[in-house]
Structures are given as C-alpha cells and as structure tokens.
Protein backbone atom coordinates (compact mmCIF):
# COMPACT_ATOMS: atom_id res chain seq x y z
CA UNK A 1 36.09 13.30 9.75
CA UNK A 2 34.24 9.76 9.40
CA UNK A 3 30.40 10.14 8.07
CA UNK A 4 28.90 7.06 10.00
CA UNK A 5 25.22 5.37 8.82
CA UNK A 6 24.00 7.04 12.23
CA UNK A 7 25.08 10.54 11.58
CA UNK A 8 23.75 10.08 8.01
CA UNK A 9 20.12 8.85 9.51
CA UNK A 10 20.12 11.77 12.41
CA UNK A 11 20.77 14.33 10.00
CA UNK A 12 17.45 12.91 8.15
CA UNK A 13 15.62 13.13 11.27
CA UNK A 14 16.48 16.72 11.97
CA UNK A 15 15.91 17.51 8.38
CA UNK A 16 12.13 15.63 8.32
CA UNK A 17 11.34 17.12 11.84
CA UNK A 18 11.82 20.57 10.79
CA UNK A 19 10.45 20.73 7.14
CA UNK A 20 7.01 18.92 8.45
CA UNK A 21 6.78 21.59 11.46
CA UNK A 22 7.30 18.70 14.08
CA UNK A 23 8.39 21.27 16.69
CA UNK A 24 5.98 24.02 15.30
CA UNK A 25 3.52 25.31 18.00
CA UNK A 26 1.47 26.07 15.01
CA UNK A 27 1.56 23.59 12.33
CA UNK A 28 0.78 25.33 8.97
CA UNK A 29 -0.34 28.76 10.70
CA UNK A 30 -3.33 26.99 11.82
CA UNK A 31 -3.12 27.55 15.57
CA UNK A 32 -2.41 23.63 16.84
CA UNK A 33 0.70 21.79 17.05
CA UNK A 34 1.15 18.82 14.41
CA UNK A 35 0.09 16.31 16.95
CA UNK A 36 -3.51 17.69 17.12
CA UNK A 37 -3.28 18.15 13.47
CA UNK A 38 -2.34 15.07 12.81
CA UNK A 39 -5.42 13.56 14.60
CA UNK A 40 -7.78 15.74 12.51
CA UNK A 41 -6.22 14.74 9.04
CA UNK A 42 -6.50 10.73 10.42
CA UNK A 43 -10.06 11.14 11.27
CA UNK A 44 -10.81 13.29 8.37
CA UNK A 45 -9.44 10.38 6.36
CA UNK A 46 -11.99 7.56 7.58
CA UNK A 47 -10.09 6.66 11.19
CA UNK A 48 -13.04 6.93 13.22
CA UNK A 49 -12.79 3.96 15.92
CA UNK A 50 -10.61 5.70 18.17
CA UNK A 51 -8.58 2.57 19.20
CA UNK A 52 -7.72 2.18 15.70
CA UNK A 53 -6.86 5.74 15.41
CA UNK A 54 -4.58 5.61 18.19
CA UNK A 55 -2.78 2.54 16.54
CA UNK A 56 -2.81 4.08 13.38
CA UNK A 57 -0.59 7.35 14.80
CA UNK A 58 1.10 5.13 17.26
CA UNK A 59 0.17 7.44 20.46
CA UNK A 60 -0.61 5.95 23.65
CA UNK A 61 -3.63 6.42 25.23
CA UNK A 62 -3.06 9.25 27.58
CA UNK A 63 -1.34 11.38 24.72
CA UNK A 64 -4.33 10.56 22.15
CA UNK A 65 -6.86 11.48 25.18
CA UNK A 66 -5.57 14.60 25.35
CA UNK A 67 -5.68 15.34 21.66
CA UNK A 68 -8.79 14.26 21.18
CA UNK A 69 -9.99 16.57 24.58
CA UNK A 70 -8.20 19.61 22.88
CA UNK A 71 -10.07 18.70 19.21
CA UNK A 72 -13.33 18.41 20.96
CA UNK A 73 -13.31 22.07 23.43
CA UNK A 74 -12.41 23.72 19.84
CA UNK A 75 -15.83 22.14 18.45
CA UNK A 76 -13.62 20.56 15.84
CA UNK A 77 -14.86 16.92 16.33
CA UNK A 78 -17.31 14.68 18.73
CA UNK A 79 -16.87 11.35 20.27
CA UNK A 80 -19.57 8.93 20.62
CA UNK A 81 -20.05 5.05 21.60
CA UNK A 82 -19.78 2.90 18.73
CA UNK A 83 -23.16 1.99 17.38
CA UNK A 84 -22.38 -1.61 17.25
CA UNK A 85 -20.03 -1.93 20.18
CA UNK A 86 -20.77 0.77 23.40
CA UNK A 87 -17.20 -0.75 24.77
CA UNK A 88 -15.66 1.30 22.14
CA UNK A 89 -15.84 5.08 21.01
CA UNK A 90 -15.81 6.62 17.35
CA UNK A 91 -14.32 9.80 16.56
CA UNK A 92 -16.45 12.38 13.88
CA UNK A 93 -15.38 15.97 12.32
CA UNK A 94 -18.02 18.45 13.24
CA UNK A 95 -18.81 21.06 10.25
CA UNK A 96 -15.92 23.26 11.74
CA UNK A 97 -13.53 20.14 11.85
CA UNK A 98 -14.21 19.55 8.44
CA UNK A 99 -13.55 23.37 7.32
CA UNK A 100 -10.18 22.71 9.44
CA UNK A 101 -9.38 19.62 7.74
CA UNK A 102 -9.96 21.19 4.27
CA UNK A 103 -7.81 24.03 5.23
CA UNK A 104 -4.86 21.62 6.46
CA UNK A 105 -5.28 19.75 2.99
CA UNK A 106 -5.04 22.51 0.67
CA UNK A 107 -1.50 23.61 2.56
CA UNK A 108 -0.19 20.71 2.68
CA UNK A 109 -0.81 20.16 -0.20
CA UNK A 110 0.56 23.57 -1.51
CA UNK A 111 3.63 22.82 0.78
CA UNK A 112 4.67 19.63 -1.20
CA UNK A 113 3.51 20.95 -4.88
CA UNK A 114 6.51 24.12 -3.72
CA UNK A 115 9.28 21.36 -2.26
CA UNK A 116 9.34 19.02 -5.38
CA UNK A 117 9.19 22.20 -7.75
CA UNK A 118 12.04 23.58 -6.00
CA UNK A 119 13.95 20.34 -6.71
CA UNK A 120 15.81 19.89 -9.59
CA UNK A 121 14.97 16.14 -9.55
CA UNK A 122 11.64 15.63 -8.18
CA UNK A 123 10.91 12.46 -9.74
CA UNK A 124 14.50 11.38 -7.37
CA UNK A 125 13.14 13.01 -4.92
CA UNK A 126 9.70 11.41 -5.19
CA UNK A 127 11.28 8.13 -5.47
CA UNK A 128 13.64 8.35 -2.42
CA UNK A 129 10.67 9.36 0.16
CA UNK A 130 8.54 6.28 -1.08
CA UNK A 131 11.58 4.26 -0.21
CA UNK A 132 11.97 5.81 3.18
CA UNK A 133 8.14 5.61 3.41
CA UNK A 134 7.97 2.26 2.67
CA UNK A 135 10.37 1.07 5.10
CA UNK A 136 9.29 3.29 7.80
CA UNK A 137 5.83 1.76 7.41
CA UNK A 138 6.48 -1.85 6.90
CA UNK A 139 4.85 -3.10 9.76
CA UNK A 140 1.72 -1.24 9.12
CA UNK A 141 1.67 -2.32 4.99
CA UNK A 142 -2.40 -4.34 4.86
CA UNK A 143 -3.40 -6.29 1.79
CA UNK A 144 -6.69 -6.35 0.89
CA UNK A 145 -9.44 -7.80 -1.60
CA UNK A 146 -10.43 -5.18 -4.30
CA UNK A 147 -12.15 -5.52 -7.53
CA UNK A 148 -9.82 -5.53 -10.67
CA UNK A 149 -11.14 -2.68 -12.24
CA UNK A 150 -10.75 -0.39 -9.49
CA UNK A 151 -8.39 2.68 -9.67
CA UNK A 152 -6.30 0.69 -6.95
CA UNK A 153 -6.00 -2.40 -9.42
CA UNK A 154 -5.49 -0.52 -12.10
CA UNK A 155 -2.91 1.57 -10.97
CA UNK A 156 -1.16 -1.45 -10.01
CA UNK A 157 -1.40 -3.27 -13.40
CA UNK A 158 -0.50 -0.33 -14.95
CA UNK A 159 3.02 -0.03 -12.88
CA UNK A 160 3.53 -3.61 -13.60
CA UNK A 161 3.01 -3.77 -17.58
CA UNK A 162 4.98 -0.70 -18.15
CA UNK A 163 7.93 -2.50 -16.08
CA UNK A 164 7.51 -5.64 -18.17
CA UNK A 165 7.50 -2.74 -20.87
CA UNK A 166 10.92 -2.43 -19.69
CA UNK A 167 11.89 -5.51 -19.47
CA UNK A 168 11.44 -7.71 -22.34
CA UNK A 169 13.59 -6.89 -25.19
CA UNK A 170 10.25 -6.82 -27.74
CA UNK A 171 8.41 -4.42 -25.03
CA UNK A 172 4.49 -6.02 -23.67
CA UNK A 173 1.62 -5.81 -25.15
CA UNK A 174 -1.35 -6.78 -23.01
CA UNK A 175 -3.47 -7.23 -25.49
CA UNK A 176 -0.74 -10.09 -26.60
CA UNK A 177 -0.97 -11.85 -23.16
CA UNK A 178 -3.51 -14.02 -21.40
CA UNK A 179 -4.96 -11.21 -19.66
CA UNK A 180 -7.20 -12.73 -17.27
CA UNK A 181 -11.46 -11.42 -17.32
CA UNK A 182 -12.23 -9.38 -14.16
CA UNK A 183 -15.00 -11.90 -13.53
CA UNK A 184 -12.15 -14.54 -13.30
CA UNK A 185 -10.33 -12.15 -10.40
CA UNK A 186 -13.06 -11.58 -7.96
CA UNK A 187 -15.63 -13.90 -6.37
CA UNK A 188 -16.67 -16.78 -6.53
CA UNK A 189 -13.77 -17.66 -9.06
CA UNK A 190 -10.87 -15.60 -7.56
CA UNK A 191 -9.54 -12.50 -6.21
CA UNK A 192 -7.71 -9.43 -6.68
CA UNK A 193 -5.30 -8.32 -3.93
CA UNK A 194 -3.67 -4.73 -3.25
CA UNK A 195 -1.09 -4.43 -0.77
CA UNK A 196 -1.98 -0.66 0.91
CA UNK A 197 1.14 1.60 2.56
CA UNK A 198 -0.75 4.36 4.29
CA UNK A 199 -3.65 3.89 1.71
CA UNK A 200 -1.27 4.26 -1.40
CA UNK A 201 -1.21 0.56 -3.39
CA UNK A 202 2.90 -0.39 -3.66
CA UNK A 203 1.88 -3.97 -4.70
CA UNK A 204 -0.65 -6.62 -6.21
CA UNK A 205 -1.21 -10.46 -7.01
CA UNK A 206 -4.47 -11.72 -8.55
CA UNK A 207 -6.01 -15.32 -8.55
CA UNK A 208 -7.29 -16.57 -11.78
CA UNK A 209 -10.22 -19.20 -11.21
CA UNK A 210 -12.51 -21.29 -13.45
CA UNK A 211 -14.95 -22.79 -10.45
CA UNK A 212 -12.57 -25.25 -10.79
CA UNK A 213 -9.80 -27.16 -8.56
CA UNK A 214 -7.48 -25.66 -10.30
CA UNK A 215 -6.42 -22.30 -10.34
CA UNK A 216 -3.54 -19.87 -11.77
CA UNK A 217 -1.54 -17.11 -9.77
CA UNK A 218 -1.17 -13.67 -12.16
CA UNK A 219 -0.27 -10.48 -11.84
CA UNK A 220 2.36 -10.50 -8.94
CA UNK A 221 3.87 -7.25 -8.90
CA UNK A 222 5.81 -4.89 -5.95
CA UNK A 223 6.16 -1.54 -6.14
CA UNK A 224 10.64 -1.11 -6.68
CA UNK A 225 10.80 1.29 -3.40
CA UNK A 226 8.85 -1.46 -1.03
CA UNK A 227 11.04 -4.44 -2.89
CA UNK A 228 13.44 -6.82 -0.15
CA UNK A 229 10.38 -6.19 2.63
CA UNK A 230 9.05 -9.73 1.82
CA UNK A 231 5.88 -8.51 0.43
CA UNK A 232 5.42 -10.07 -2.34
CA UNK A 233 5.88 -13.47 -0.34
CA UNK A 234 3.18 -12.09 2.01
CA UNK A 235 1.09 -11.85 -1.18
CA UNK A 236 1.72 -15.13 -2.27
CA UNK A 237 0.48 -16.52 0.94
CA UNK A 238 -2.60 -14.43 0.45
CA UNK A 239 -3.27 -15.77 -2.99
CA UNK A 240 -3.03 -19.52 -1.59
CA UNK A 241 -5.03 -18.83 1.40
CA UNK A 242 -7.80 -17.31 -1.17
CA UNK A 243 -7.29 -20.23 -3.46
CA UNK A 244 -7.82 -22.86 -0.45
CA UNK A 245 -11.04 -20.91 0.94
CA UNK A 246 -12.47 -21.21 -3.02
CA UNK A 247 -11.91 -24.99 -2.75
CA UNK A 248 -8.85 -24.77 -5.34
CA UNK A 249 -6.28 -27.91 -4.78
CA UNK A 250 -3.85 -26.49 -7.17
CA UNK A 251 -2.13 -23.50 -8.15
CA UNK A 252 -0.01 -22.91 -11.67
CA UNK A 253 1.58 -19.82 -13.19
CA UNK A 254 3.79 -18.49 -15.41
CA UNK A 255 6.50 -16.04 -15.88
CA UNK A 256 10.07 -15.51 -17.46
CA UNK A 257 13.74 -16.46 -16.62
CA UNK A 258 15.58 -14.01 -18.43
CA UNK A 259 13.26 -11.26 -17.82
CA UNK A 260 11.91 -11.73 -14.46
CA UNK A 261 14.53 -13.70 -12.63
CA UNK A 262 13.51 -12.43 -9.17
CA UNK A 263 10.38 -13.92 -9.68
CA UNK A 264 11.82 -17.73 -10.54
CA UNK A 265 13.75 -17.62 -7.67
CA UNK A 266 10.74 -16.80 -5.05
CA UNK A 267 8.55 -19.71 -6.35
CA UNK A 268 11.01 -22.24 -6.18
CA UNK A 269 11.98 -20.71 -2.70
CA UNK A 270 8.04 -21.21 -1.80
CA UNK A 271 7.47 -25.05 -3.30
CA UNK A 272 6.41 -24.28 -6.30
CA UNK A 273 7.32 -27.09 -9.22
CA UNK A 274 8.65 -26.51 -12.53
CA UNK A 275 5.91 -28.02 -15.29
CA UNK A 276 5.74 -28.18 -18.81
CA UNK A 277 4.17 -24.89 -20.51
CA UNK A 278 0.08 -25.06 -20.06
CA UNK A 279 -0.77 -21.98 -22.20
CA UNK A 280 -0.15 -19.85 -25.53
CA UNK A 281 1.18 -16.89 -23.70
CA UNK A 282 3.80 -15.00 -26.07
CA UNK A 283 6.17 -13.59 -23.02
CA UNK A 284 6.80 -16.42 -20.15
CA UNK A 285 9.33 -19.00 -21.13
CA UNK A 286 8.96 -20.73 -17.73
CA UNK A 287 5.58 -22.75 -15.98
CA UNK A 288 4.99 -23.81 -12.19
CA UNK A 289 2.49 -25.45 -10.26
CA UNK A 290 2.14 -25.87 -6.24
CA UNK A 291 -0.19 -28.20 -4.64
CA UNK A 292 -2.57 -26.90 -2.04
C-alpha cells in the first residue's frame, strides 16, 4: 500500500473535522451547530462590521445571513447600521449572547487544556498546529503598528532573544546589546511592527529613529512555525515604507553571519549593502545599509 501526501492531508481533515465538532448539530452541548457558534465567538472577539465578519470566517453572504438571522431570533445578538457609515451594518452580543459566548469559551477552553494533557508531547503537539495554523492562515496574517512595550512586543522580543539565546555560542544578554529606547520605536522617530495570525503575534521588526535621515532596522524576528511564508520580507517592506513616511533616506542594521545566516542572505536578496561596522554592539559581526 502507497501512503500518498493526499491521503496523508485527508486523513487530517477527517481527523480536525471531527475533534472540533464540524459535523456536530450541537457544538459543545450548546444547542447550535459550529457555524452559528463560530459567528458568536468572532463577534464576541471584536468582529462587529459584519462585512468584515463575513471575510474574517470566509462565508458568503447568504450563509452568514442566515447565521446571523438564527443568532438574532435566539436574542443572542442585534444588528444595527453602522454609526459612521448607514451603507454598512455592525453586529453586537446582547447580555444573553455574551452569557453564550462565555459559556463557549470556558469549553473550549476545557476541551484543549484535556487534548494536550492527554498527549504525551504537547509542546510537539502545540508546535505542529501553529505550523498547520500558520499556513492555513497565510493569506489572512496583518501587520500592524504597536507600542514596544506592549504584551504583543514583548512577547515577540522575548521569542527572539531567547532564540539568539540559542544561537550564539556565549548565549545574549540584552542588557549587552544596543537595545533600542521605546521612544526610539514608536512615533515620531520610528515604529514597532507585529505581524498578527488570528490575533496571536508569530513575528516583529522595529525601526530605530533619531529625527534624523537616517535610520536603523532592529529586531526582525519570525515566529519558526510561520518561517518560508515570506513574512519577514513583508516586514521589511513595512519597516521601509515607515522609514520613507518619517522622512528617513537611509536605512542600516546589523546582525551575524555565523549565527543568523538566514538573515544575511534576505538583505542582500532585498538591496541592502554591506558597510563597515557603525556601532559597539558585542553580537553582530556583519553591517548593512539600503538607500531609500
């Protein structure tokens, strides 16, 4: 017998379909199929403007009509013209819908806390689904602007200087680095951008800037199960299209061959120039700059 890719993936499918209750008439015991669920969860979440809602859960408009009628004749949620736009409509939990959505939240989240105890491996296990998550999602990863010293950012600088951790023979010590101020991340003298899969950050870049014309790229860092999506070219771009808006004509940064050889090879796949070192840093070895 010959185990194709395809069979492999199908049997996934089947698996994923029937441990989330896909074909349940009753999702979680709570009297709706996982459709309807799924609406109140998104809304419950912030995903109010119902066009974005229906993006969001990729449903077409008749199917998300229908949800949305079944919600509302349960008393579970209203629907009302935007307040700044009466061409579109906003979605809102009503005190029951937010009981319901409560409810729905503590099993599911009882439901996962059983399937990675029950695991042998759940860190594996853990790791695998962000993979599949990550890849499932691509098309729907956002970056945005945040502010360095948000739980986002630092859950993202955290990943990255235990990796570095990892990955330089002496270990990293931030407090040995150029660790750029948060005033120099945010603006009018930077940014600080998280990359967002389903509102969980897998990656981050930050601009460093003076008020200057010159500014320095820091930070760069993609989650390992959402690495070979292109994302941390996609922040890249982000970081020069916030340098250009700040009126920055040039970009530098720095990083190591040995230890981060990924990393040389994107910026001299992007235009960036090999320069002669421009700081005191302890851990790069190697120094680019890229005109605007």
């Amino acid at each position: 017998m010959t185990i194709t890719p395809v069979a492999r993936f199908r049997r996934f499918n089947r698996a994923v379909t029937t441990e989330v209750g896909a074909l349940d008439s009753s999702f979680l015991g709570r009297g709706r199929p996982l459709g309807a669920a799924r609406v109140l969860n998104a809304v419950g979440h912030g995903h109010a403007d119902i066009a974005d809602l229906r993006a969001y859960l990729g449903l077409d408009s008749g199917l998300m009509s229908r949800l949305l009628r079944g919600l509302e004749a349960e008393g579970l949620l209203s629907t009302a013209p935007h307040p700044q736009d009466a061409r579109r409509r906003v979605a809102a939990l009503t005190a029951a819908g937010r009981r319901e959505f409560e409810a729905y939240e503590t099993l599911s989240d009882a439901h996962a806390e059983a399937l990675l105890a029950s695991h042998p491996h759940p860190e594996a296990l853990l790791a695998a689904m962000d993979l599949v998550a990550s890849a499932l999602g691509r098309s729907r990863i956002a970056i945005h602007r945040t502010d360095p010293l948000s739980d986002t950012a630092r859950h993202c600088l955290g990943a990255y200087y235990a990796e570095l951790g990892r990955r330089f023979a002496q270990g990293f010590d931030v407090a040995r680095s150029r660790d750029p101020e948060a005033a120099d991340m945010i603006a009018p003298r930077g940014a600080f951008l998280v990359a967002l899969s389903d509102g969980l950050p897998i990656g981050c870049a930050a601009l460093k800037g003076t008020g200057g014309a010159v500014g320095e790229v820091k930070r760069v860092w993609v989650a390992p199960a959402a690495r070979g999506l292109g994302l941390a070219r996609q922040l890249m771009q982000e970081v020069e299209d916030a340098a250009r808006a700040l009126g920055m004509t040039t970009l530098r940064l720095d990083t190591n061959r040995a230890a981060l050889p990924e990393a040389v090879r994107l910026y001299q796949r992007s235009g960036w120039t090999e320069i002669d070192r421009f700081n005191d840093d302890p851990y790069p070895d190697t120094f680019f700059e890229k005109p605007l």
